[in-house]
PDB file of N, CA and C in Angstrom:
ATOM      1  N   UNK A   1     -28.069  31.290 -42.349  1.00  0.00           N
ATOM      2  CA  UNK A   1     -26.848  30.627 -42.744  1.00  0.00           C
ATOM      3  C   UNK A   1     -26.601  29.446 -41.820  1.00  0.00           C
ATOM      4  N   UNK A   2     -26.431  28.216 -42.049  1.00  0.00           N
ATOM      5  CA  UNK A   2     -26.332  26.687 -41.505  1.00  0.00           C
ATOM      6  C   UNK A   2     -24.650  26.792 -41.766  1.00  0.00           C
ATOM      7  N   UNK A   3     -23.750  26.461 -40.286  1.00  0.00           N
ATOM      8  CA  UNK A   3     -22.464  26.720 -39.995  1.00  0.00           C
ATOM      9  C   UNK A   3     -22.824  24.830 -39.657  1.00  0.00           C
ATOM     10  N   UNK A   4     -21.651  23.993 -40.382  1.00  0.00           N
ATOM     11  CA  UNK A   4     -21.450  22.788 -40.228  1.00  0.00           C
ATOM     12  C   UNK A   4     -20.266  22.811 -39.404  1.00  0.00           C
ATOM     13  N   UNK A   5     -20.400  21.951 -38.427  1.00  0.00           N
ATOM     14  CA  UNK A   5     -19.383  21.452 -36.913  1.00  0.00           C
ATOM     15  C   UNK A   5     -17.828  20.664 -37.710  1.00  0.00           C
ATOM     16  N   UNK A   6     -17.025  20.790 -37.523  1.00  0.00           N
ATOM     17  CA  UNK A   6     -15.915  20.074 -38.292  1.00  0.00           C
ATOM     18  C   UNK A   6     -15.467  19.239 -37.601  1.00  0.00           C
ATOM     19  N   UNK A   7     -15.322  17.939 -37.868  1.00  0.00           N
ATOM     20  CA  UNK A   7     -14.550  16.536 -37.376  1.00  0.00           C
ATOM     21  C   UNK A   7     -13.225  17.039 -36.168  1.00  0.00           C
ATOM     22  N   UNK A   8     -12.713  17.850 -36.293  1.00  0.00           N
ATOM     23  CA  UNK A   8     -11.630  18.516 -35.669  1.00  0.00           C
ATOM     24  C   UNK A   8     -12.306  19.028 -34.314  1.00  0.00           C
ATOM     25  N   UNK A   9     -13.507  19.740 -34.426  1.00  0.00           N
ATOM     26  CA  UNK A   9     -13.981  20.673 -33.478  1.00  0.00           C
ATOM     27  C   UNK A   9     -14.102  20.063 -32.301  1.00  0.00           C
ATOM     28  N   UNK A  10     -14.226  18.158 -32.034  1.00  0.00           N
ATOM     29  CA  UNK A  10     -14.185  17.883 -30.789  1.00  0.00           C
ATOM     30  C   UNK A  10     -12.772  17.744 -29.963  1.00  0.00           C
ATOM     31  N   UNK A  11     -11.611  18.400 -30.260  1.00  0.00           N
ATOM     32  CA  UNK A  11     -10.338  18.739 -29.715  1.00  0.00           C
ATOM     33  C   UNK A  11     -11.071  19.361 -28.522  1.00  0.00           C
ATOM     34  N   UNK A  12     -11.495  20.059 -28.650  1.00  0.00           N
ATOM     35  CA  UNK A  12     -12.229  21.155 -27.155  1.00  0.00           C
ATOM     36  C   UNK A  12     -12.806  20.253 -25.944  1.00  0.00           C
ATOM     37  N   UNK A  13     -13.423  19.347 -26.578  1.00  0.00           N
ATOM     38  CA  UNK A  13     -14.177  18.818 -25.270  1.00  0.00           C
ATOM     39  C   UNK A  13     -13.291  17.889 -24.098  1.00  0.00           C
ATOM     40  N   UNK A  14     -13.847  17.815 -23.127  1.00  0.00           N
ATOM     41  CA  UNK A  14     -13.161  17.370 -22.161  1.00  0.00           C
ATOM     42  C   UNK A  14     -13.063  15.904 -21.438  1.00  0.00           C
ATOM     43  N   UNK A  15     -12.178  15.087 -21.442  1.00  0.00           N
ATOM     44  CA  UNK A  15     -12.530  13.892 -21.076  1.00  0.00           C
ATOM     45  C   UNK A  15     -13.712  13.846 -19.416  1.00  0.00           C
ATOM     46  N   UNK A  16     -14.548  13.108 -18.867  1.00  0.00           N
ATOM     47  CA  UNK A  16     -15.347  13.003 -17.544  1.00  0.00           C
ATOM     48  C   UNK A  16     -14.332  12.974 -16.362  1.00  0.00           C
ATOM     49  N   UNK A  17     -14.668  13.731 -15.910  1.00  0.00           N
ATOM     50  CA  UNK A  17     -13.265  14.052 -14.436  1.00  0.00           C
ATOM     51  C   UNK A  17     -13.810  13.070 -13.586  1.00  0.00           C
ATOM     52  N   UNK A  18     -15.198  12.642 -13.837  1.00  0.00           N
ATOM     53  CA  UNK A  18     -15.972  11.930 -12.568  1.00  0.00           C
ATOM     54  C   UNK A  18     -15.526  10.664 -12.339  1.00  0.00           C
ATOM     55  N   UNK A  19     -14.846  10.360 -14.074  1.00  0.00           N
ATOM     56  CA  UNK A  19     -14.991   8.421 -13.937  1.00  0.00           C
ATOM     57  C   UNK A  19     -13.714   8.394 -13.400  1.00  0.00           C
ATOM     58  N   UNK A  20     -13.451   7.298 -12.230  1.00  0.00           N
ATOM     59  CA  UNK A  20     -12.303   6.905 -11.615  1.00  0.00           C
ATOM     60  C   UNK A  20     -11.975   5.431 -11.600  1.00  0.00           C
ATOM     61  N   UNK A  21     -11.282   5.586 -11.914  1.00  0.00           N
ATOM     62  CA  UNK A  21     -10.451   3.588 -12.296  1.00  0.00           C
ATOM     63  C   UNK A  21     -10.725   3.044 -11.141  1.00  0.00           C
ATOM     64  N   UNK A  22     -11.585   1.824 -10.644  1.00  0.00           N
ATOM     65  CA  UNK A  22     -11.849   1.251  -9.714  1.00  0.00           C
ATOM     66  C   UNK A  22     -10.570   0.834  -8.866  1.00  0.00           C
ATOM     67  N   UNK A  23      -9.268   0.874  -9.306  1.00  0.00           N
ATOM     68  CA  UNK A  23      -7.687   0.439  -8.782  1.00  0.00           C
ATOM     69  C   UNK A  23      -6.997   1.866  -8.364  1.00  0.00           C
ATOM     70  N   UNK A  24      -7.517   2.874  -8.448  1.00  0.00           N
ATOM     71  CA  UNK A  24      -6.795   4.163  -7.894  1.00  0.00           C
ATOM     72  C   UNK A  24      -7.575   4.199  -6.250  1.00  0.00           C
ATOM     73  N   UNK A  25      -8.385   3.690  -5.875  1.00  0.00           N
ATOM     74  CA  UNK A  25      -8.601   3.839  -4.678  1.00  0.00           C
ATOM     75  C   UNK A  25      -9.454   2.784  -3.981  1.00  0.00           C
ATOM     76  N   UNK A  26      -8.687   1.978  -2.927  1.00  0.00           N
ATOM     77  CA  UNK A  26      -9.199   1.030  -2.472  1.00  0.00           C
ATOM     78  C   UNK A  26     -10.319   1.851  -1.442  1.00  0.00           C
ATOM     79  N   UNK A  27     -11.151   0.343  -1.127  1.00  0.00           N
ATOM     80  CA  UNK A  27     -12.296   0.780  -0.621  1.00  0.00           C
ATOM     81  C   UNK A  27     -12.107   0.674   0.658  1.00  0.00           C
ATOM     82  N   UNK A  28     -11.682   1.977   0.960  1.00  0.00           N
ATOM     83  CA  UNK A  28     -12.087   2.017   2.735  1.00  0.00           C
ATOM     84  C   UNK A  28      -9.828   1.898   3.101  1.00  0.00           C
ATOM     85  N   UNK A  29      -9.692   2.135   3.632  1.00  0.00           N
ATOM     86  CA  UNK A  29      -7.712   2.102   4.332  1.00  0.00           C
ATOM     87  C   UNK A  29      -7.866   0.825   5.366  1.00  0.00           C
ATOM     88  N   UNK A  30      -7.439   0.679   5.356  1.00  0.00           N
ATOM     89  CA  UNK A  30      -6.775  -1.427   6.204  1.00  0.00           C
ATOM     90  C   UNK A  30      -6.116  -1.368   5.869  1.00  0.00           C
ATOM     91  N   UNK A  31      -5.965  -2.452   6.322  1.00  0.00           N
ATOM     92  CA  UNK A  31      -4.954  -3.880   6.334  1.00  0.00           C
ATOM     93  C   UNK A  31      -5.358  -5.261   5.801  1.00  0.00           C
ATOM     94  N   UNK A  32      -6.315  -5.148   5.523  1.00  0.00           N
ATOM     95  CA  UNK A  32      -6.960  -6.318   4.770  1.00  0.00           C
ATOM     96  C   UNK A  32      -6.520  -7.244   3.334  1.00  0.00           C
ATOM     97  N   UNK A  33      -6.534  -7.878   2.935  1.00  0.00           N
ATOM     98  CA  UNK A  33      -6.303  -8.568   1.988  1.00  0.00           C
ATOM     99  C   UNK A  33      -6.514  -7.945   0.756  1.00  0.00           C
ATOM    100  N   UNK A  34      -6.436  -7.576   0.021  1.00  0.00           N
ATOM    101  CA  UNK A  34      -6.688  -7.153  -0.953  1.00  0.00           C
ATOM    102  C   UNK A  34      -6.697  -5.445  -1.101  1.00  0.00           C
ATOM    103  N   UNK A  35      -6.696  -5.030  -0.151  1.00  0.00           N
ATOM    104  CA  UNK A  35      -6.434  -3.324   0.231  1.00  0.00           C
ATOM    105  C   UNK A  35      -4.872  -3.058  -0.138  1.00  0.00           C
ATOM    106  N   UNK A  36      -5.217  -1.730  -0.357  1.00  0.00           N
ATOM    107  CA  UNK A  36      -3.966  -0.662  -0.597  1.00  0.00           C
ATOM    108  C   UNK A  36      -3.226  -0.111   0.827  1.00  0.00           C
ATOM    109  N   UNK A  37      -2.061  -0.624   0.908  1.00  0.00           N
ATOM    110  CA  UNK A  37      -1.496  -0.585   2.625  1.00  0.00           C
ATOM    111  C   UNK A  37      -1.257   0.874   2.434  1.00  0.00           C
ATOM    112  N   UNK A  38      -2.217   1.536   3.724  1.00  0.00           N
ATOM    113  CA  UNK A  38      -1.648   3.413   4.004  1.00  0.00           C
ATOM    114  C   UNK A  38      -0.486   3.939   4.499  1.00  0.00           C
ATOM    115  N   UNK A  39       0.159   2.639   4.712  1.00  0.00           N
ATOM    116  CA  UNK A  39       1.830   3.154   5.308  1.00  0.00           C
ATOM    117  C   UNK A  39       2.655   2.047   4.873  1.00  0.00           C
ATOM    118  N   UNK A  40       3.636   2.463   5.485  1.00  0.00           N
ATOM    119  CA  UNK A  40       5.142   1.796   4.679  1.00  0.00           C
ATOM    120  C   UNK A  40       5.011   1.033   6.273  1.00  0.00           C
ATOM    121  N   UNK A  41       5.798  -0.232   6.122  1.00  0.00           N
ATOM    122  CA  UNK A  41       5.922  -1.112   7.250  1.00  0.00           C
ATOM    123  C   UNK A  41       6.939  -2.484   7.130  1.00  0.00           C
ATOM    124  N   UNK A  42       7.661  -1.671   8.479  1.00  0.00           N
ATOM    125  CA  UNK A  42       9.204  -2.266   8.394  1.00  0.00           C
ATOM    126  C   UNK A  42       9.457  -2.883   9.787  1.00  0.00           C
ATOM    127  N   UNK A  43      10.104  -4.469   9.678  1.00  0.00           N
ATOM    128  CA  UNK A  43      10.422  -5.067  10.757  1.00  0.00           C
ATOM    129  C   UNK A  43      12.048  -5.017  11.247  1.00  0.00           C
ATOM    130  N   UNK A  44      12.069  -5.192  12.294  1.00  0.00           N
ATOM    131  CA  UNK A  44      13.757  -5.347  12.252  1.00  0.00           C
ATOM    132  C   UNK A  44      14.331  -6.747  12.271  1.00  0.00           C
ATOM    133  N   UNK A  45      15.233  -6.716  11.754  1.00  0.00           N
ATOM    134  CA  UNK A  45      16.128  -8.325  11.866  1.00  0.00           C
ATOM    135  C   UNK A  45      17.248  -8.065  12.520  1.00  0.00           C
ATOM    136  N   UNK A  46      17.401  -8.993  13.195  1.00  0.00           N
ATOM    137  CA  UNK A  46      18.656  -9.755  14.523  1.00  0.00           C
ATOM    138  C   UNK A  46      19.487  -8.977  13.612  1.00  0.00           C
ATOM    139  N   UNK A  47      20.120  -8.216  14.816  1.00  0.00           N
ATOM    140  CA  UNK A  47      21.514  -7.375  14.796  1.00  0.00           C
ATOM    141  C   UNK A  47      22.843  -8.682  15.120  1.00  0.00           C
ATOM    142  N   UNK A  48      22.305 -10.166  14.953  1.00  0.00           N
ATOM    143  CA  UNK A  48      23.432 -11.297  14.831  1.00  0.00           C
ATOM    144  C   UNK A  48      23.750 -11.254  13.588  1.00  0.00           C
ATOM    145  N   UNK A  49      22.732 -11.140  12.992  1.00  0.00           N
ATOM    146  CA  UNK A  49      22.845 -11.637  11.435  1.00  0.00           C
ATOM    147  C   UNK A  49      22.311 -12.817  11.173  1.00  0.00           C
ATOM    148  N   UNK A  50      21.582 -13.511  11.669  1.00  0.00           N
ATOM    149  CA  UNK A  50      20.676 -14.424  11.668  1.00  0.00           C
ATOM    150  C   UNK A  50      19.557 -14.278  10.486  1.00  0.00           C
ATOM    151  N   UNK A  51      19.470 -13.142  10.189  1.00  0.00           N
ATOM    152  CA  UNK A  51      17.943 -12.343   9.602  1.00  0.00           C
ATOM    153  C   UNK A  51      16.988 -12.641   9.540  1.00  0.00           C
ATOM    154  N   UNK A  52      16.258 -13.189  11.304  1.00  0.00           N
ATOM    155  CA  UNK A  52      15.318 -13.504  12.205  1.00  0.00           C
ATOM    156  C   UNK A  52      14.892 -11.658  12.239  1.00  0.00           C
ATOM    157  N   UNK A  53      13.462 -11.898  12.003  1.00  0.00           N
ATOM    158  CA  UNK A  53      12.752 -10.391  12.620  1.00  0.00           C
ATOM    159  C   UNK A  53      12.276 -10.642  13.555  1.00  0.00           C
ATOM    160  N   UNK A  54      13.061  -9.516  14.547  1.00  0.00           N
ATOM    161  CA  UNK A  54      12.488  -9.076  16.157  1.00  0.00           C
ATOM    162  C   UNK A  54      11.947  -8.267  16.116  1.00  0.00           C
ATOM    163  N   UNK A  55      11.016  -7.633  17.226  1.00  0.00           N
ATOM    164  CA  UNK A  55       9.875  -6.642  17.356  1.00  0.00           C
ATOM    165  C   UNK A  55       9.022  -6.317  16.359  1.00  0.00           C
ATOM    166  N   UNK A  56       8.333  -5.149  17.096  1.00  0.00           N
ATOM    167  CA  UNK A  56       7.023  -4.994  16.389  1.00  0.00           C
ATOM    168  C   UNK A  56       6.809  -4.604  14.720  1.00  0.00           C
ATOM    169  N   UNK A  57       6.222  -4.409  14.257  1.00  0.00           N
ATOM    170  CA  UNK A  57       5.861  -4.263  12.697  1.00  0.00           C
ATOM    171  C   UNK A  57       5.759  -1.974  12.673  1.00  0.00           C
ATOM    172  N   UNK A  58       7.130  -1.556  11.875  1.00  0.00           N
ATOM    173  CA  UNK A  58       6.556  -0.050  12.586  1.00  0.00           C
ATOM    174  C   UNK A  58       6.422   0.495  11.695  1.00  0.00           C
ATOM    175  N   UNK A  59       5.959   2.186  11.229  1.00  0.00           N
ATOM    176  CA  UNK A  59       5.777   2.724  10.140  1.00  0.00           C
ATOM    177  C   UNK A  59       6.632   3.192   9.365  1.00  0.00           C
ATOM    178  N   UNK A  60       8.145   3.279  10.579  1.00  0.00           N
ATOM    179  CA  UNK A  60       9.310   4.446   9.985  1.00  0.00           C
ATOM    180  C   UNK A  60      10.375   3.144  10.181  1.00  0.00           C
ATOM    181  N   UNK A  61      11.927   3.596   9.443  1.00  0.00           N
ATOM    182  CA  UNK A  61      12.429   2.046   9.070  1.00  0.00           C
ATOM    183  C   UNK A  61      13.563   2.687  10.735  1.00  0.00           C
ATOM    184  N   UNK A  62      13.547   1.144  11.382  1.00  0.00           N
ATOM    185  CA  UNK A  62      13.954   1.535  12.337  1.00  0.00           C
ATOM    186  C   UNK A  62      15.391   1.719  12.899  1.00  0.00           C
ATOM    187  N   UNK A  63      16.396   1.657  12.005  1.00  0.00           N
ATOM    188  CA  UNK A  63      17.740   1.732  11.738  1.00  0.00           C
ATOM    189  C   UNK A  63      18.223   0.319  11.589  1.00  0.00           C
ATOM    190  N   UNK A  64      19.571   0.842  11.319  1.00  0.00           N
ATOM    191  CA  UNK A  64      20.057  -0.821  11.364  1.00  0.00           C
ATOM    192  C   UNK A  64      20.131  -1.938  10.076  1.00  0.00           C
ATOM    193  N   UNK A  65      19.490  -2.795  10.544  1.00  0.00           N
ATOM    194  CA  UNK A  65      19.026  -3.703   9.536  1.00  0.00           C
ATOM    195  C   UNK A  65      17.393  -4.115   9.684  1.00  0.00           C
ATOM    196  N   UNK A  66      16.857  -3.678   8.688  1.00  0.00           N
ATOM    197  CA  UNK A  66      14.849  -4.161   8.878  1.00  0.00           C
ATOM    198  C   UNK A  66      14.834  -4.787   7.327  1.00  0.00           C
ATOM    199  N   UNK A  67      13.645  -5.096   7.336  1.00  0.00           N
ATOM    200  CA  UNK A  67      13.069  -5.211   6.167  1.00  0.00           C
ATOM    201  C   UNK A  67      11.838  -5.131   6.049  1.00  0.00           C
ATOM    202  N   UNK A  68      11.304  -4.349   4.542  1.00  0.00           N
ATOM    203  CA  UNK A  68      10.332  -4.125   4.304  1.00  0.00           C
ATOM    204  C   UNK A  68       9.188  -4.607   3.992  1.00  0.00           C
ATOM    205  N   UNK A  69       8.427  -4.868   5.155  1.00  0.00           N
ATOM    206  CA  UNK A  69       7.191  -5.800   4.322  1.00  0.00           C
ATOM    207  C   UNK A  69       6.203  -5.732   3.764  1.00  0.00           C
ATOM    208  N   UNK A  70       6.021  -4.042   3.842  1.00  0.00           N
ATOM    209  CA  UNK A  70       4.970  -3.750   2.657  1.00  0.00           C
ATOM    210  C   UNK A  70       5.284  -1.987   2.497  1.00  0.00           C
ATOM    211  N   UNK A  71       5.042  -1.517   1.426  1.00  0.00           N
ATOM    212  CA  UNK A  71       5.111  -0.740   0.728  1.00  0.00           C
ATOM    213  C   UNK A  71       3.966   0.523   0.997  1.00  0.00           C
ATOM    214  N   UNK A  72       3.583   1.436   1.011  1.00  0.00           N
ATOM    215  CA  UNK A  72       2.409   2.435   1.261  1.00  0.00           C
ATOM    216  C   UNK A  72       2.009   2.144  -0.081  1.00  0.00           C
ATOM    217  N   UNK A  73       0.469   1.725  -0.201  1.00  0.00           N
ATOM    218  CA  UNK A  73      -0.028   2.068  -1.343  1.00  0.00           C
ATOM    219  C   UNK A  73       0.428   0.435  -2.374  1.00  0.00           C
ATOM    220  N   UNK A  74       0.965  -0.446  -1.560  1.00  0.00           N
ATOM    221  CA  UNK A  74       1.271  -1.624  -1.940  1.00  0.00           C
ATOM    222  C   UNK A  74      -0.328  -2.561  -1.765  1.00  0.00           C
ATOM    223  N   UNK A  75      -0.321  -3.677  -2.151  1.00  0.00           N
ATOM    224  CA  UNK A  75      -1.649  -4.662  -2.051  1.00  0.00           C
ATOM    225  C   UNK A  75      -0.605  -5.451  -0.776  1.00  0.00           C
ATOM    226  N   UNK A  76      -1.981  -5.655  -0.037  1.00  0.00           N
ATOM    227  CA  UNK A  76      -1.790  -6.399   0.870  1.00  0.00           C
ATOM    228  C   UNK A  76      -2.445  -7.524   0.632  1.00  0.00           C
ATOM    229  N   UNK A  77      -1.435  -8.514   0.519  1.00  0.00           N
ATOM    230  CA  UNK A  77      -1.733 -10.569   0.511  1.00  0.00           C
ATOM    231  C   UNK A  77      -1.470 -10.903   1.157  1.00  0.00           C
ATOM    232  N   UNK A  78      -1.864 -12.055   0.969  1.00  0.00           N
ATOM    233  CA  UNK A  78      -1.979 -13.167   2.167  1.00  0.00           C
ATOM    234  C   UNK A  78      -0.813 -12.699   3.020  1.00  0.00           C
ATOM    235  N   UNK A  79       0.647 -13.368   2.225  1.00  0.00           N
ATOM    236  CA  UNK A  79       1.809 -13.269   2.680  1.00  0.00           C
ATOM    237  C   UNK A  79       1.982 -11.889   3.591  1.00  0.00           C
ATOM    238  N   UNK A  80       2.122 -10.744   3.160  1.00  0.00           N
ATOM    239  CA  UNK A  80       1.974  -9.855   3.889  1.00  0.00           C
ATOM    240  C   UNK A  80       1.209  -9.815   5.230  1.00  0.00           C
ATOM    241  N   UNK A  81      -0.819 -10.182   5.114  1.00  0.00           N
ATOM    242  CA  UNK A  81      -1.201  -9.995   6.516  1.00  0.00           C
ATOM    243  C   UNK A  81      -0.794 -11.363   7.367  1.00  0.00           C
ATOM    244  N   UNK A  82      -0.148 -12.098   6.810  1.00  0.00           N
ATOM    245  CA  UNK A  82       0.436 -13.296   7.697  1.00  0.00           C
ATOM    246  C   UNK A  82       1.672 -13.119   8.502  1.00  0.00           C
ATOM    247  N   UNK A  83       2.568 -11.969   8.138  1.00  0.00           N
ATOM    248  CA  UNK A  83       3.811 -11.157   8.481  1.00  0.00           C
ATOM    249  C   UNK A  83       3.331  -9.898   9.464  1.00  0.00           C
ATOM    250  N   UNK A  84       2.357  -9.441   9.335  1.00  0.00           N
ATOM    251  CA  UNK A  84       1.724  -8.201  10.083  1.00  0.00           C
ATOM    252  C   UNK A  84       1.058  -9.011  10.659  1.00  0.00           C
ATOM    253  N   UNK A  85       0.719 -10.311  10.972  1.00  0.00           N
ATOM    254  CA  UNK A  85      -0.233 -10.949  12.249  1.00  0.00           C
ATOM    255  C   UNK A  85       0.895 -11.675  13.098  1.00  0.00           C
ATOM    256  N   UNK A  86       1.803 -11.871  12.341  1.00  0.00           N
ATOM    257  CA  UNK A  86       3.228 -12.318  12.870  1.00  0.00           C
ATOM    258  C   UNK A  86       3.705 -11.682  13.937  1.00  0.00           C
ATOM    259  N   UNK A  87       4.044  -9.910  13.386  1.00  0.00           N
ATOM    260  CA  UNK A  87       4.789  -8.994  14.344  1.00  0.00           C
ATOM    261  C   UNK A  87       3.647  -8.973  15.263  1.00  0.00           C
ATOM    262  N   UNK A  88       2.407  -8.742  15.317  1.00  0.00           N
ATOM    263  CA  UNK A  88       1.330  -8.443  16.143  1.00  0.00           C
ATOM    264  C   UNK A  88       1.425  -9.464  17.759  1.00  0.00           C
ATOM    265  N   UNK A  89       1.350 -10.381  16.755  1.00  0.00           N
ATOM    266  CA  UNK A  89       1.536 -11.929  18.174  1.00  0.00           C
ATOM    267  C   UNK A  89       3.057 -11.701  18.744  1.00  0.00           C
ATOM    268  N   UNK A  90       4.088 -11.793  17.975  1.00  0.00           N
ATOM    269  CA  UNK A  90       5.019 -11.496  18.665  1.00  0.00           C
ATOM    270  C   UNK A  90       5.536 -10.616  19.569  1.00  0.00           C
ATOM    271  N   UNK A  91       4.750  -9.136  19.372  1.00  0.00           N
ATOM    272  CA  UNK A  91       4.660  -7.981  20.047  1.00  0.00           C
ATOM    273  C   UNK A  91       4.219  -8.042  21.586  1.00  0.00           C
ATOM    274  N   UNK A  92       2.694  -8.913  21.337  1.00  0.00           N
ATOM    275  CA  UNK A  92       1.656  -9.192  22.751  1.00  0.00           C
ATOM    276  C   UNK A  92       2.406 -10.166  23.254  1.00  0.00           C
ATOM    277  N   UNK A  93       3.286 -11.455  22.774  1.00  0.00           N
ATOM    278  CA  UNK A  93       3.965 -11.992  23.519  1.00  0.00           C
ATOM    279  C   UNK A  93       4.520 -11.873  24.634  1.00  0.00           C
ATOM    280  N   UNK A  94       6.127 -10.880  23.817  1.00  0.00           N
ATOM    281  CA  UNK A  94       6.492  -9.749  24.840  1.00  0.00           C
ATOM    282  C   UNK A  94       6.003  -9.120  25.778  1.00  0.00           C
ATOM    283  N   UNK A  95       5.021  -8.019  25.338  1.00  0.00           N
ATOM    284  CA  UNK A  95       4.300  -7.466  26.228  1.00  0.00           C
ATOM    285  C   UNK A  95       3.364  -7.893  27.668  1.00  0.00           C
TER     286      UNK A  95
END
């Protein structure tokens, strides 16, 4: 007896668990241009009200008034590593 497969019968099968969207995971964690930032990163601005950012670039928001310059899991551009090379120099300044 020859049992014919029905148009329906591929409901069962399973999409490939293997294939992964080249945009769910950047290559390698940086800071680099085009990378997926691994942390959240927040500067602080003048407690004058100026909203001049003082000190360093940190992971946790540091009370007050900061702002956010990049997002966890955000793309890092230009603008961004030009703001994180910003706090960096300004940091060693100080220091």
């Amino acid at each position: 007896m020859v049992t014919r497969k029905k148009a329906d019968d591929t409901a069962d099968e399973q999409p490939n668990a293997a294939v992964v969207s080249t945009r769910q995971y950047a290559g390698g964690e940086g800071w680099a241009v085009g990378q997926q930032a691994p942390a959240d990163v927040f500067r602080a601005l003048d407690s004058a009200g100026s909203g001049e950012q003082v000190g360093p670039a940190l992971h946790e928001h540091p009370g007050g008034y900061a702002r956010l310059i990049v997002a966890k899991g955000g793309l890092i551009t230009e603008g961004v590593k030009k703001e994180l090379d910003a706090a960096e120099a300004d940091e060693s300044a100080e220091g």
